[in-house]
C-alpha atoms as a PDB file:
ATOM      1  CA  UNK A   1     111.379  98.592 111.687  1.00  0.00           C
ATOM      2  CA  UNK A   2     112.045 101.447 113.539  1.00  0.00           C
ATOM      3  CA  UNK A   3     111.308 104.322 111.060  1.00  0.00           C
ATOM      4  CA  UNK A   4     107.658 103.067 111.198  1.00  0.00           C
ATOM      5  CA  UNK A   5     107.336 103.740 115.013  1.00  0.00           C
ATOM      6  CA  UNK A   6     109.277 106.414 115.038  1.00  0.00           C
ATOM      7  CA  UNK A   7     108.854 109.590 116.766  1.00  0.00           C
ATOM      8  CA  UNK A   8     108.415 111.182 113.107  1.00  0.00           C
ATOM      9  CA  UNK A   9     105.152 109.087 113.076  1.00  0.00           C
ATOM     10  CA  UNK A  10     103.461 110.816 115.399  1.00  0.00           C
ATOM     11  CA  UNK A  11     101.851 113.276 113.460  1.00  0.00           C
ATOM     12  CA  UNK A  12      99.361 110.473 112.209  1.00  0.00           C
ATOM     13  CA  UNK A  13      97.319 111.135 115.471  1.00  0.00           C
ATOM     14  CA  UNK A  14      99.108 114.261 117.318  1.00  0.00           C
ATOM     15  CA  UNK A  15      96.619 116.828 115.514  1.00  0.00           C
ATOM     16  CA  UNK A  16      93.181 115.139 116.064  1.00  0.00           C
ATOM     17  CA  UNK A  17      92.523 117.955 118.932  1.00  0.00           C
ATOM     18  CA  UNK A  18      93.563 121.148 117.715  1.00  0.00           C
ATOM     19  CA  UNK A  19      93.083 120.352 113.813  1.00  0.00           C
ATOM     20  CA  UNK A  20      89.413 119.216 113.066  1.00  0.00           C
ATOM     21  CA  UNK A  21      89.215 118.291 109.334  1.00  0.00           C
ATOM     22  CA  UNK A  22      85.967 118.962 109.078  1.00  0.00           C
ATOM     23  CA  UNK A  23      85.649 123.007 110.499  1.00  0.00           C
ATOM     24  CA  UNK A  24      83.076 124.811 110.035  1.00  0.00           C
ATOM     25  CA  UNK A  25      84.918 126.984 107.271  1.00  0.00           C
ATOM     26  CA  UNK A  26      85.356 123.780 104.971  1.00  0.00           C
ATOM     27  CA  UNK A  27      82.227 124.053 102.208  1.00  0.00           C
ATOM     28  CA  UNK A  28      79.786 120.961 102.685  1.00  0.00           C
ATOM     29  CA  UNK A  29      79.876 120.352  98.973  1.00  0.00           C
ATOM     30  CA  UNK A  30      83.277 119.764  99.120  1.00  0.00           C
ATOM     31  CA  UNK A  31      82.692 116.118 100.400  1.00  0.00           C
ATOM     32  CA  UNK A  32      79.710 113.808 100.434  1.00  0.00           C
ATOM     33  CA  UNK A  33      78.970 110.862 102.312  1.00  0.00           C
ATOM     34  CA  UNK A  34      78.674 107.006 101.784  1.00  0.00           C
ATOM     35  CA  UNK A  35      77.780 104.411 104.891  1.00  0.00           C
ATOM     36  CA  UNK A  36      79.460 106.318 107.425  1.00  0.00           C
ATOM     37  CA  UNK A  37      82.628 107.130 104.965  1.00  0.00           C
ATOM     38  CA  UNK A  38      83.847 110.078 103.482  1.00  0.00           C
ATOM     39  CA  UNK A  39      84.834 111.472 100.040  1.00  0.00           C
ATOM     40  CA  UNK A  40      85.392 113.958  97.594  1.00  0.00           C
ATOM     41  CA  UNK A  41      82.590 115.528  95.548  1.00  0.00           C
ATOM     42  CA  UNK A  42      84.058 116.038  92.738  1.00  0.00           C
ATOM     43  CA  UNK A  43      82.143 114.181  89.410  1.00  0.00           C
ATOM     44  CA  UNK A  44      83.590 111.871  86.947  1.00  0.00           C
ATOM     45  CA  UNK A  45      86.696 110.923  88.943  1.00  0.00           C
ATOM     46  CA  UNK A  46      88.401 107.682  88.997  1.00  0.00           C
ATOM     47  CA  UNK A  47      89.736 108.025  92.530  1.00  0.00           C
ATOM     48  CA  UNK A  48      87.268 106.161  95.239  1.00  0.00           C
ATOM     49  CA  UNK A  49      88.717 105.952  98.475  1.00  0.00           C
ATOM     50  CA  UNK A  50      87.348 108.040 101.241  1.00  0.00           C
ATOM     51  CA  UNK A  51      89.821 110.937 102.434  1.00  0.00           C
ATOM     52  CA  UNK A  52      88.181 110.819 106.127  1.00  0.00           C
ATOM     53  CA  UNK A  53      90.151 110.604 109.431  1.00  0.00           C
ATOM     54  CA  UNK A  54      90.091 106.238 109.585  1.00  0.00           C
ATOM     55  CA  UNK A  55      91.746 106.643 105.534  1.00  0.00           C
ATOM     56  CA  UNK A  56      94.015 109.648 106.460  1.00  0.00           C
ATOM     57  CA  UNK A  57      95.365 107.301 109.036  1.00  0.00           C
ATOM     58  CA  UNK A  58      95.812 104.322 106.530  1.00  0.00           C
ATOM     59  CA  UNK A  59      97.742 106.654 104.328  1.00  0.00           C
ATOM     60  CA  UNK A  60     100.211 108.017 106.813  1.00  0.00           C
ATOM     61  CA  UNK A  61     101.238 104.482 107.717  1.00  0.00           C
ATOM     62  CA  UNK A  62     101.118 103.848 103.881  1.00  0.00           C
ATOM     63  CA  UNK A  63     103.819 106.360 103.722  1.00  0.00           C
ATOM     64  CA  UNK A  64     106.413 105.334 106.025  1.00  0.00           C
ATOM     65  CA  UNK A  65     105.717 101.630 104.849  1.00  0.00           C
ATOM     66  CA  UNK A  66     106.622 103.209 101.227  1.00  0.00           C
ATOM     67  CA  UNK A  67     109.578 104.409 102.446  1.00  0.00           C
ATOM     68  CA  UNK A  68     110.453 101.727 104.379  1.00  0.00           C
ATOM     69  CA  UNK A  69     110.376  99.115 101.514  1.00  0.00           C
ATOM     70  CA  UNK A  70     112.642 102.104  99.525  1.00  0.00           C
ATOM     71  CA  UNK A  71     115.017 103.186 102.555  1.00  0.00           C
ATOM     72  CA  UNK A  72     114.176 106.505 100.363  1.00  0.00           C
ATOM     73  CA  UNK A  73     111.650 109.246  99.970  1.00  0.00           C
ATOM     74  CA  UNK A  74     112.212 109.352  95.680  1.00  0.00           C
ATOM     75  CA  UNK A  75     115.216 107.523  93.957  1.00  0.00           C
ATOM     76  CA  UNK A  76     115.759 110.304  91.474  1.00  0.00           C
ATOM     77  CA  UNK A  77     119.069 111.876  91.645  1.00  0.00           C
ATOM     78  CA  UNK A  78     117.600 115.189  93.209  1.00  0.00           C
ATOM     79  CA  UNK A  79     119.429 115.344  96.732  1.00  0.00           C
ATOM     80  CA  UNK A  80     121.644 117.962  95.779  1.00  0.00           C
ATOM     81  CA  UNK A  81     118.891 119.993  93.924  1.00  0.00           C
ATOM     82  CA  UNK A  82     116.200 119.424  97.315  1.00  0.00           C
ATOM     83  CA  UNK A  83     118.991 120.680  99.759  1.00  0.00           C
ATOM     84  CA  UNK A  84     119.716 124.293  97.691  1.00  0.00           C
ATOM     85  CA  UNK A  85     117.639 127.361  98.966  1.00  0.00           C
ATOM     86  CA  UNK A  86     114.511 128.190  96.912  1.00  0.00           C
ATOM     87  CA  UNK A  87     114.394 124.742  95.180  1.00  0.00           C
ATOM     88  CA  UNK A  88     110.435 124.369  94.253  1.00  0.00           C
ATOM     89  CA  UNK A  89     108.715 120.717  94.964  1.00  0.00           C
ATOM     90  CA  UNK A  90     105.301 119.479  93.437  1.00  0.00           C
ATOM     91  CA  UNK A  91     103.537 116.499  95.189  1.00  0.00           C
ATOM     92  CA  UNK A  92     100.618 115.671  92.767  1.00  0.00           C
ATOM     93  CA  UNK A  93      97.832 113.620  94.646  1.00  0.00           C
ATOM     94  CA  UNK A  94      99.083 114.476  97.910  1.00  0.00           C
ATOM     95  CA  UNK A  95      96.425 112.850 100.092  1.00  0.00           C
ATOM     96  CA  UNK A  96      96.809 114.020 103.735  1.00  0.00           C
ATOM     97  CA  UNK A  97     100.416 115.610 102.522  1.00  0.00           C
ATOM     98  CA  UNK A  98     102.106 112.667 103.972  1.00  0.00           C
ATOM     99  CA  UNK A  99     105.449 112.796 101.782  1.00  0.00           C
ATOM    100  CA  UNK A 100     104.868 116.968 101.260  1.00  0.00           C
ATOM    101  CA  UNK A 101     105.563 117.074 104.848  1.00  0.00           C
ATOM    102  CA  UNK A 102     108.514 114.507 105.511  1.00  0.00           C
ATOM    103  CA  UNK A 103     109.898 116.514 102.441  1.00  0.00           C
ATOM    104  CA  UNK A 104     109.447 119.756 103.623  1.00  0.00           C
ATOM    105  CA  UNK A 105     110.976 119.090 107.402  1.00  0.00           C
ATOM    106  CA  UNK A 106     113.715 116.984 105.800  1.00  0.00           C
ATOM    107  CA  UNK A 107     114.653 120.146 103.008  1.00  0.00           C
ATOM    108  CA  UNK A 108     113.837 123.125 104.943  1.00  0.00           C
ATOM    109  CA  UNK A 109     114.981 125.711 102.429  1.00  0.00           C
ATOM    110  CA  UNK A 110     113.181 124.022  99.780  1.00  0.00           C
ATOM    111  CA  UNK A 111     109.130 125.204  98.987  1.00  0.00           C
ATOM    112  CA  UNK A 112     106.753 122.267  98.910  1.00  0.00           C
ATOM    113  CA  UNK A 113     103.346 122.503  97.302  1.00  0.00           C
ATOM    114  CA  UNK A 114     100.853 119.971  97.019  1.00  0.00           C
ATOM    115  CA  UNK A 115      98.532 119.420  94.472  1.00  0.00           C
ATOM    116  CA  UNK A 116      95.006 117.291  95.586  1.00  0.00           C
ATOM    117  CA  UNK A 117      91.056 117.069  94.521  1.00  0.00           C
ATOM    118  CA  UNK A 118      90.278 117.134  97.918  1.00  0.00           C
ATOM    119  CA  UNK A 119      92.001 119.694 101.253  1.00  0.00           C
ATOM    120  CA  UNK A 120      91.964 117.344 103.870  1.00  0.00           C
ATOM    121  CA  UNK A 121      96.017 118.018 105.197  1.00  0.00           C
ATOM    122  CA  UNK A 122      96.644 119.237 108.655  1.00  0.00           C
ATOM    123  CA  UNK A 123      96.557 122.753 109.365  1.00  0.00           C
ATOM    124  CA  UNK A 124      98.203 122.620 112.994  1.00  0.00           C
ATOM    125  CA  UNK A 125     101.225 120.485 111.714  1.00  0.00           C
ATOM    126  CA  UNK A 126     102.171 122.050 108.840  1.00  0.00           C
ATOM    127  CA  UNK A 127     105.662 122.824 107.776  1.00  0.00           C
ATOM    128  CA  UNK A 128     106.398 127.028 107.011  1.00  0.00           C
ATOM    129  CA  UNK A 129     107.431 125.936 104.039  1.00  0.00           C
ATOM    130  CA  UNK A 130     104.334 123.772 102.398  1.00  0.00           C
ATOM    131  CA  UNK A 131     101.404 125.043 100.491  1.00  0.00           C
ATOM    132  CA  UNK A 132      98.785 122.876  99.218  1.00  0.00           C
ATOM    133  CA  UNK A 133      96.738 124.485  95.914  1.00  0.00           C
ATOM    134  CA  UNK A 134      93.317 121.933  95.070  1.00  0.00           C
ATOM    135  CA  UNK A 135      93.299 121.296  91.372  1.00  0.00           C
ATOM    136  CA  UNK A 136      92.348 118.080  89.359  1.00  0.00           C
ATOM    137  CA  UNK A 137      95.710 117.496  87.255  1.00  0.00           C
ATOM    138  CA  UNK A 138      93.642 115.726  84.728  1.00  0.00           C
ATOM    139  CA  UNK A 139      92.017 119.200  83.850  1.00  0.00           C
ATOM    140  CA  UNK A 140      95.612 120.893  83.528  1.00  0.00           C
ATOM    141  CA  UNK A 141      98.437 121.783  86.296  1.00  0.00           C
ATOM    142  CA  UNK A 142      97.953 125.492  87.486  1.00  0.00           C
ATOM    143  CA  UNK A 143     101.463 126.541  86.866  1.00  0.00           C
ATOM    144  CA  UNK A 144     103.426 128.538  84.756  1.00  0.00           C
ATOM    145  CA  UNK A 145     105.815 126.621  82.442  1.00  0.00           C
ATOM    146  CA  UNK A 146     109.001 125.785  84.125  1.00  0.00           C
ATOM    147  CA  UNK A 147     108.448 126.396  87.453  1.00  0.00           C
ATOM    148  CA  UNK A 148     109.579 123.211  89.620  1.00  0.00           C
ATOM    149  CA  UNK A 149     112.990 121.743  90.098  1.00  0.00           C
ATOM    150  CA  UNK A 150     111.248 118.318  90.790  1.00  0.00           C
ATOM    151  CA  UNK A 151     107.610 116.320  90.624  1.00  0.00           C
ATOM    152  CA  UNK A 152     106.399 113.713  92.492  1.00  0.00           C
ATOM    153  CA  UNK A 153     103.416 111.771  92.156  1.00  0.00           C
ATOM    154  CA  UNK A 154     102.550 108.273  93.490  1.00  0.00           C
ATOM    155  CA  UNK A 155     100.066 105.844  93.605  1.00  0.00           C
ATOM    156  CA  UNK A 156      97.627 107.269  91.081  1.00  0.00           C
ATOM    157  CA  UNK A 157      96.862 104.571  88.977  1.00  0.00           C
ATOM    158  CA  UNK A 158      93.496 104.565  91.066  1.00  0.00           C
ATOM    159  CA  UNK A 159      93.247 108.338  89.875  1.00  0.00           C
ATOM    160  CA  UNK A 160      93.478 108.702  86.014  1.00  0.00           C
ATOM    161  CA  UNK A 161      91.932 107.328  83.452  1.00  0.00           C
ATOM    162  CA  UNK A 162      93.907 104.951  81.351  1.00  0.00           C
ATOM    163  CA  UNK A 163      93.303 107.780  78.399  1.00  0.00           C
ATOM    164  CA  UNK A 164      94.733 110.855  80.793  1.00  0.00           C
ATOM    165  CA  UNK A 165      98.072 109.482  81.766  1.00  0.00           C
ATOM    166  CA  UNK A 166     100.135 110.925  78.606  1.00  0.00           C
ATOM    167  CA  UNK A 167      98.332 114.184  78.703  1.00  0.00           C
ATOM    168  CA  UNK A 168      99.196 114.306  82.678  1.00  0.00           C
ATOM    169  CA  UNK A 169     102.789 113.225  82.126  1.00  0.00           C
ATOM    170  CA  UNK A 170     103.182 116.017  79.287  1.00  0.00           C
ATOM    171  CA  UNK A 171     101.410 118.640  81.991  1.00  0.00           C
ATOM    172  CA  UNK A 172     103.927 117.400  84.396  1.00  0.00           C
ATOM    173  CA  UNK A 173     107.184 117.831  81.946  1.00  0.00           C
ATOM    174  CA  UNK A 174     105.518 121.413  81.027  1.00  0.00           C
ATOM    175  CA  UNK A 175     105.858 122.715  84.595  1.00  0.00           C
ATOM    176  CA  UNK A 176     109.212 121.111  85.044  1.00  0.00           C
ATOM    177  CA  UNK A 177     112.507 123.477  84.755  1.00  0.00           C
ATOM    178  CA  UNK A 178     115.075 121.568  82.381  1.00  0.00           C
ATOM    179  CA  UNK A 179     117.102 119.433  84.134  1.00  0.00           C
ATOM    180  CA  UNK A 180     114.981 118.863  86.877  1.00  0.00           C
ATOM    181  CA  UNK A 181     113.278 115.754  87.164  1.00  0.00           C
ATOM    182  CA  UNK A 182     110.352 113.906  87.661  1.00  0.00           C
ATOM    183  CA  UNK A 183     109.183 110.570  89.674  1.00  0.00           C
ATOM    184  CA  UNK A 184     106.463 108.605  89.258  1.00  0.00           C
ATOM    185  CA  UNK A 185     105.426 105.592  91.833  1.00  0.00           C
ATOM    186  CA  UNK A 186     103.043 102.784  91.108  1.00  0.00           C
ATOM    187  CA  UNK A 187     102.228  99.572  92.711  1.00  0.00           C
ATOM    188  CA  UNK A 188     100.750  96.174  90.917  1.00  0.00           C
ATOM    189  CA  UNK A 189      97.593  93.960  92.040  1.00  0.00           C
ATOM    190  CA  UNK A 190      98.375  91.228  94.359  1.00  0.00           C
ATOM    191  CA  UNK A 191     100.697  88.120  93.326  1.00  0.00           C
ATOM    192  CA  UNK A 192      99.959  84.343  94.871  1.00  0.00           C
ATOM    193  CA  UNK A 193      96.783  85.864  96.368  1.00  0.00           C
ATOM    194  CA  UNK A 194      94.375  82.938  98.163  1.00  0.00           C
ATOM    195  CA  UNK A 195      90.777  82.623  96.573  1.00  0.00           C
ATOM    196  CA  UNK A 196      89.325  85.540  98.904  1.00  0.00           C
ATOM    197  CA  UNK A 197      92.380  87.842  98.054  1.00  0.00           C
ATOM    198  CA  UNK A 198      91.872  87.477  94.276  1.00  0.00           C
ATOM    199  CA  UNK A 199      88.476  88.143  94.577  1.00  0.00           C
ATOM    200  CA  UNK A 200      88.349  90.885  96.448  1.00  0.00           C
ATOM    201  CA  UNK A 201      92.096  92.221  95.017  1.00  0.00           C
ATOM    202  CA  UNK A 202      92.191  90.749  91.616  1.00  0.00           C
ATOM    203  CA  UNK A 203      88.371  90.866  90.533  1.00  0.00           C
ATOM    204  CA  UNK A 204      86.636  93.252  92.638  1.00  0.00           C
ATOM    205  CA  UNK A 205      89.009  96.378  92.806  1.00  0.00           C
ATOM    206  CA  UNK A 206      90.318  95.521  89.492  1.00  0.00           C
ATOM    207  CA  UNK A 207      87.178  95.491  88.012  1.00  0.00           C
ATOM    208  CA  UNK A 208      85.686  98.442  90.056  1.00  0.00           C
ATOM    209  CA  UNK A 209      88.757 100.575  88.583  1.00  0.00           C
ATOM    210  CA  UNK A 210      88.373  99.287  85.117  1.00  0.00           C
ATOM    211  CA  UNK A 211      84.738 100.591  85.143  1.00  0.00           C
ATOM    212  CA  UNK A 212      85.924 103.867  86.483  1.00  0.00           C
ATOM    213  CA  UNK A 213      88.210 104.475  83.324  1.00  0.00           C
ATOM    214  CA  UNK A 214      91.372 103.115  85.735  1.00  0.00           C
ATOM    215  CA  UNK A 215      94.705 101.303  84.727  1.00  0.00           C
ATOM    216  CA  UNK A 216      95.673  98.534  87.730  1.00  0.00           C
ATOM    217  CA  UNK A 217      98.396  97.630  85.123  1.00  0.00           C
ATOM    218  CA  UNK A 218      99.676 101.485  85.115  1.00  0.00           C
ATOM    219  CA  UNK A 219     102.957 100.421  87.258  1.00  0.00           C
ATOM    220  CA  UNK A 220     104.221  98.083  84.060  1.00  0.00           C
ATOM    221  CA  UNK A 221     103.535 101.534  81.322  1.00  0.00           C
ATOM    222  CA  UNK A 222     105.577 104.019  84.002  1.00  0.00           C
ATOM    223  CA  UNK A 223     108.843 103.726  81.695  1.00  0.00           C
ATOM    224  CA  UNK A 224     107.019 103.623  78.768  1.00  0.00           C
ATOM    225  CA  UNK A 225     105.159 106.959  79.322  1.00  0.00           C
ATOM    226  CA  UNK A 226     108.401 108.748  79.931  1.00  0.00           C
ATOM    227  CA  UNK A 227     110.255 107.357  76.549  1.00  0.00           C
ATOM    228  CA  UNK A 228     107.241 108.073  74.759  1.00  0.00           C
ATOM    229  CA  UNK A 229     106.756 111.643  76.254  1.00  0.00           C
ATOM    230  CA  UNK A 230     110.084 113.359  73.787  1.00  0.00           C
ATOM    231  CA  UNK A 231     111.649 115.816  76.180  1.00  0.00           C
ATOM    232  CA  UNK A 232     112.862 113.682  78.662  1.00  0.00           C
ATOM    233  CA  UNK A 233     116.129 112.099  79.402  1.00  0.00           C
ATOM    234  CA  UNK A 234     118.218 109.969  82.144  1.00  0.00           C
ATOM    235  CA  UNK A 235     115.130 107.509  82.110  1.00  0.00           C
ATOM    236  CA  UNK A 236     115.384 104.911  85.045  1.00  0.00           C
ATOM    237  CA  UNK A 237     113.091 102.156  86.278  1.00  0.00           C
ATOM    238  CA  UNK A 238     113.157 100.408  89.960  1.00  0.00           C
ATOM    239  CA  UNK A 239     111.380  97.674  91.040  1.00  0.00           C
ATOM    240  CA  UNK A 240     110.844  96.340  94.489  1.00  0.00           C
ATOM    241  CA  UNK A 241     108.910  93.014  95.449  1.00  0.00           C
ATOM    242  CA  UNK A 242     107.019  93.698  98.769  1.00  0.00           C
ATOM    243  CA  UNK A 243     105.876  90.350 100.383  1.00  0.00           C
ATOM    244  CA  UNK A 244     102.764  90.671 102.916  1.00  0.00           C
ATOM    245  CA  UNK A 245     103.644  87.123 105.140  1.00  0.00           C
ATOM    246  CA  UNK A 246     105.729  85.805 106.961  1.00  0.00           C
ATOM    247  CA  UNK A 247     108.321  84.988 104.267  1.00  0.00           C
ATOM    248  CA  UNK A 248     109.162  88.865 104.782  1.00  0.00           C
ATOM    249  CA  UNK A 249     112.358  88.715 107.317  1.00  0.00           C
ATOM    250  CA  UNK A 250     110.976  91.392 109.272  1.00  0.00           C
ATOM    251  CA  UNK A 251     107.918  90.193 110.981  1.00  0.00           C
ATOM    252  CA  UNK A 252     106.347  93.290 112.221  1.00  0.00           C
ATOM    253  CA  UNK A 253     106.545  94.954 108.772  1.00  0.00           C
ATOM    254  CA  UNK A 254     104.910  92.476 107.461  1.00  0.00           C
ATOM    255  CA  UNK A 255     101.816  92.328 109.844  1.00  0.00           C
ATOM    256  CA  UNK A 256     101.823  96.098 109.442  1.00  0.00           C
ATOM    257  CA  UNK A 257     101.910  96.195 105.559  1.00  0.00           C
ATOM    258  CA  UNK A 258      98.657  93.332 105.635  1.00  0.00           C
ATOM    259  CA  UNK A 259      96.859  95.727 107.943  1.00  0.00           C
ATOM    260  CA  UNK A 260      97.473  98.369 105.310  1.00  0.00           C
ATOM    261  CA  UNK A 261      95.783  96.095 102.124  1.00  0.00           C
ATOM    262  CA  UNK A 262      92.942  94.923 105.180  1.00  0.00           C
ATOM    263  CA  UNK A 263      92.189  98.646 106.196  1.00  0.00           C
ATOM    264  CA  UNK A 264      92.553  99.998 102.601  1.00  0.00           C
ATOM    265  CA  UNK A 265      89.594  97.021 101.309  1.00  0.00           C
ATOM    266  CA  UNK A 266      87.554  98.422 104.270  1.00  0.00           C
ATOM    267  CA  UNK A 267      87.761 101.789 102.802  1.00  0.00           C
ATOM    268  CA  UNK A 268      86.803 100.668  99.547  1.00  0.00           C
ATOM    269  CA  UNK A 269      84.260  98.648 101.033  1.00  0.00           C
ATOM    270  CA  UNK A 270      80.713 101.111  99.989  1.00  0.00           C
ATOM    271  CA  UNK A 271      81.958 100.495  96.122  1.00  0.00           C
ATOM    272  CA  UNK A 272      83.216  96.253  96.354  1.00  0.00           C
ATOM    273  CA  UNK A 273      80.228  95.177  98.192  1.00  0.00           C
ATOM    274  CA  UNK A 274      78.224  96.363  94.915  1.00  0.00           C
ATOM    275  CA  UNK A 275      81.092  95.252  92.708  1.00  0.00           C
ATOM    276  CA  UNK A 276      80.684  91.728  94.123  1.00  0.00           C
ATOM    277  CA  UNK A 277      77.154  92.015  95.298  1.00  0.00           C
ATOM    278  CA  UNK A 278      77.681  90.529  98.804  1.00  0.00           C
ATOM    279  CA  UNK A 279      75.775  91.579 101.811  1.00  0.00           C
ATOM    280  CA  UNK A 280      77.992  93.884 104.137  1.00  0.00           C
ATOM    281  CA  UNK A 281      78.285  90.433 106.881  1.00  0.00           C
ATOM    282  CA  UNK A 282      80.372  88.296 103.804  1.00  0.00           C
ATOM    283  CA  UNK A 283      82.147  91.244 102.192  1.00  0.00           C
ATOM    284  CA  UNK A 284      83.722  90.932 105.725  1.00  0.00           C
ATOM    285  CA  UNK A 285      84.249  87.522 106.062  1.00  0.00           C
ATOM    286  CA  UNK A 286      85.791  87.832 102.666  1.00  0.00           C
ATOM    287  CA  UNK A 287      88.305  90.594 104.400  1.00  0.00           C
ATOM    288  CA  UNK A 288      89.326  88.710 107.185  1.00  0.00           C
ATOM    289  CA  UNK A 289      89.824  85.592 105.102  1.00  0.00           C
ATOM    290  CA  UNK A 290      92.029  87.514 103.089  1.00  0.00           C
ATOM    291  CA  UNK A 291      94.235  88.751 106.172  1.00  0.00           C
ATOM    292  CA  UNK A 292      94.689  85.046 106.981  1.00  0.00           C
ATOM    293  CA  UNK A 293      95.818  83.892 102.951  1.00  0.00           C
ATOM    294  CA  UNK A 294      97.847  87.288 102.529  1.00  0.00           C
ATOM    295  CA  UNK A 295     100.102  86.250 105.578  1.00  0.00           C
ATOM    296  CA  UNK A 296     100.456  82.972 105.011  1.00  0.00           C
ATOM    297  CA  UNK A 297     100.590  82.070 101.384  1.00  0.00           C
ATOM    298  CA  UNK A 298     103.485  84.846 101.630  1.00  0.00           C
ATOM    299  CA  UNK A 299     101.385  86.960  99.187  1.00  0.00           C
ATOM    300  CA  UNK A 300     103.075  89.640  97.394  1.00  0.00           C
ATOM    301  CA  UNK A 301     103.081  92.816  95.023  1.00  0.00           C
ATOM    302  CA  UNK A 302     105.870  95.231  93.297  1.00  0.00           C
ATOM    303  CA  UNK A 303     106.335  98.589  93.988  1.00  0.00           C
ATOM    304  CA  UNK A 304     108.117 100.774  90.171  1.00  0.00           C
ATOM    305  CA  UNK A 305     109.658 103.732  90.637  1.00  0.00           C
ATOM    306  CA  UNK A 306     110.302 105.419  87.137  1.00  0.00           C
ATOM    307  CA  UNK A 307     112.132 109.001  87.436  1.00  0.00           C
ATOM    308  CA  UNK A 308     113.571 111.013  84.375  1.00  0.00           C
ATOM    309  CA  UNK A 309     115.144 114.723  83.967  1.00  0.00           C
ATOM    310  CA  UNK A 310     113.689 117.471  81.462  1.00  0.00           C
ATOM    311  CA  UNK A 311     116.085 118.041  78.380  1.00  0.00           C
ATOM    312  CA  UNK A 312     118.212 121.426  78.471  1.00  0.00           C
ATOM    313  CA  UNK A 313     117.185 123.512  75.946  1.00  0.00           C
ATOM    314  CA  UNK A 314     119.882 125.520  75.106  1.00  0.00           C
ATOM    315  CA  UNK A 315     117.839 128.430  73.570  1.00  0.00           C
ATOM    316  CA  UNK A 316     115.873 128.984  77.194  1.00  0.00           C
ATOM    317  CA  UNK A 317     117.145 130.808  80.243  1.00  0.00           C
ATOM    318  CA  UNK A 318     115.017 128.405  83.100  1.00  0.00           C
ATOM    319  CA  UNK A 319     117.086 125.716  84.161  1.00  0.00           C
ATOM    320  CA  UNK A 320     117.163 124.508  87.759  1.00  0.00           C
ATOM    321  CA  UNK A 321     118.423 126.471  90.780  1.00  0.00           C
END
């Protein structure tokens, strides 16, 4: 489990003193505030976890658990493209630039940008060669057509409305150079869950995102969207099962990837203890119930990557680098 401990990992807490996410130059309407959590400001958004420093956290160890599970950053075929000066990266949703930044230090010729609703990344850490640009890709991708060599987006099922994922997906081929490709990431709800698991899991955030316009089941329509989308080709689908307990043969992943589903329910906590209208004292005794069932009922949930390239069109002059 070393790549989670890593030296590479210390960036989760190594800018807390010289990079305060919340300077004085950062506009107070960018975020608002819910029981001691923050979040974005921005109206009629699925996405409802907070993007303070406790989440930030919880998504940097998200990150390396990811990559863990995939011995990979992205499965698309895009080494070769990544590794050539001047090739162009998009990370939609970047969060806290997690994956912009392992990216950028691991291809440091390439140019990174991410794309979030919210600028929360590190200032003090940043690699030369990321940019971050705040945009809502629902409303449209700020870019010219055929600009990036490869896309990235993960875990956004919690951040489009069932109705926006073909337009996004067509926004995301648009700014893609032919032959590049793109890479979409998507986890399901949790399998074999104990009574307190599915209630919190498969009723309360489930039903939370359906009321919010969200798709939980957006992992099992990744291949879909691309066959359906018309310019695309090279269409590939992998699936890895992620178990929680102890059935996992690597016991300190697995206590690490529960805390990530525990610390993730406390962040949704201000919206599921409305959802399942329970005082704040047994939404928490539903939490820690669920820590116990997810590790040992060997609980479990699938990770899809689904990754295709743009079609050459012979009449244009972009193409990749």
């Amino acid at each position: 489990m070393g790549c989670l401990l890593s030296k590479r990992c210390v960036f989760i807490k190594s800018s807390r003193k010289d990079d305060s996410l919340d300077s004085q130059s950062k506009k107070q309407t960018e975020f608002r505030y819910i029981d001691g959590r923050r979040f974005h400001n921005v109206e009629n958004i699925v996405y409802h976890l907070p993007n303070d420093e406790d989440e930030i956290d919880r998504l940097h160890i998200q990150h390396f658990l990811i990559r863990y599970i995939w011995q990979s950053n992205f499965s698309a075929p895009v080494e070769h493209i990544l590794s050539k000066p001047g090739a162009r990266i998009l990370d939609i949703g970047c969060g806290p630039a997690s994956w912009s930044f392992d990216i950028a230090t691991t291809y440091p010729l390439s140019q990174v940008i991410g794309l979030d609703i919210s600028s929360y990344q590190p200032t003090q850490i940043k690699p030369r060669n990321f940019e971050f640009i705040r945009a809502n890709a629902q409303e449209g991708l700020p870019f010219d057509n055929n600009t990036f060599d490869f896309v990235f987006q993960r875990f956004l099922f919690i951040g489009y409305t069932i109705e926006k994922w073909p337009y996004v997906i067509n926004e995301i081929v648009r700014v893609l150079k032919p032959g590049g490709y793109l890479e979409l990431c998507e986890p399901s709800n949790v399998f074999d869950g104990g009574p307190a698991t599915q209630c919190l899991w498969n009723y309360g955030e489930a039903e939370l995102l359906k009321k919010r316009g969200g798709d939980f089941d957006a992992y099992q329509k990744l291949e879909k969207y691309l066959q359906e989308q018309g310019k695309l080709e090279n269409i590939n689908k992998e699936v890895k099962k992620s178990y929680f307990g102890k059935k996992h043969n690597n016991l300190e992943f697995s206590k690490v990837n529960t805390g990530n589903a525990i610390n993730a329910l406390f962040s949704l906590k201000p919206f599921l203890t409305k959802t399942l209208q329970v005082s704040d004292e047994e939404y928490d005794e539903l939490v820690k119930t669920c820590e116990k069932e997810l590790f040992e009922l060997d609980s479990y949930f699938y990770l899809v990557r689904a990754y295709a390239s743009k079609v050459i069109d012979n009449n244009s002059n972009e193409s990749i680098i």
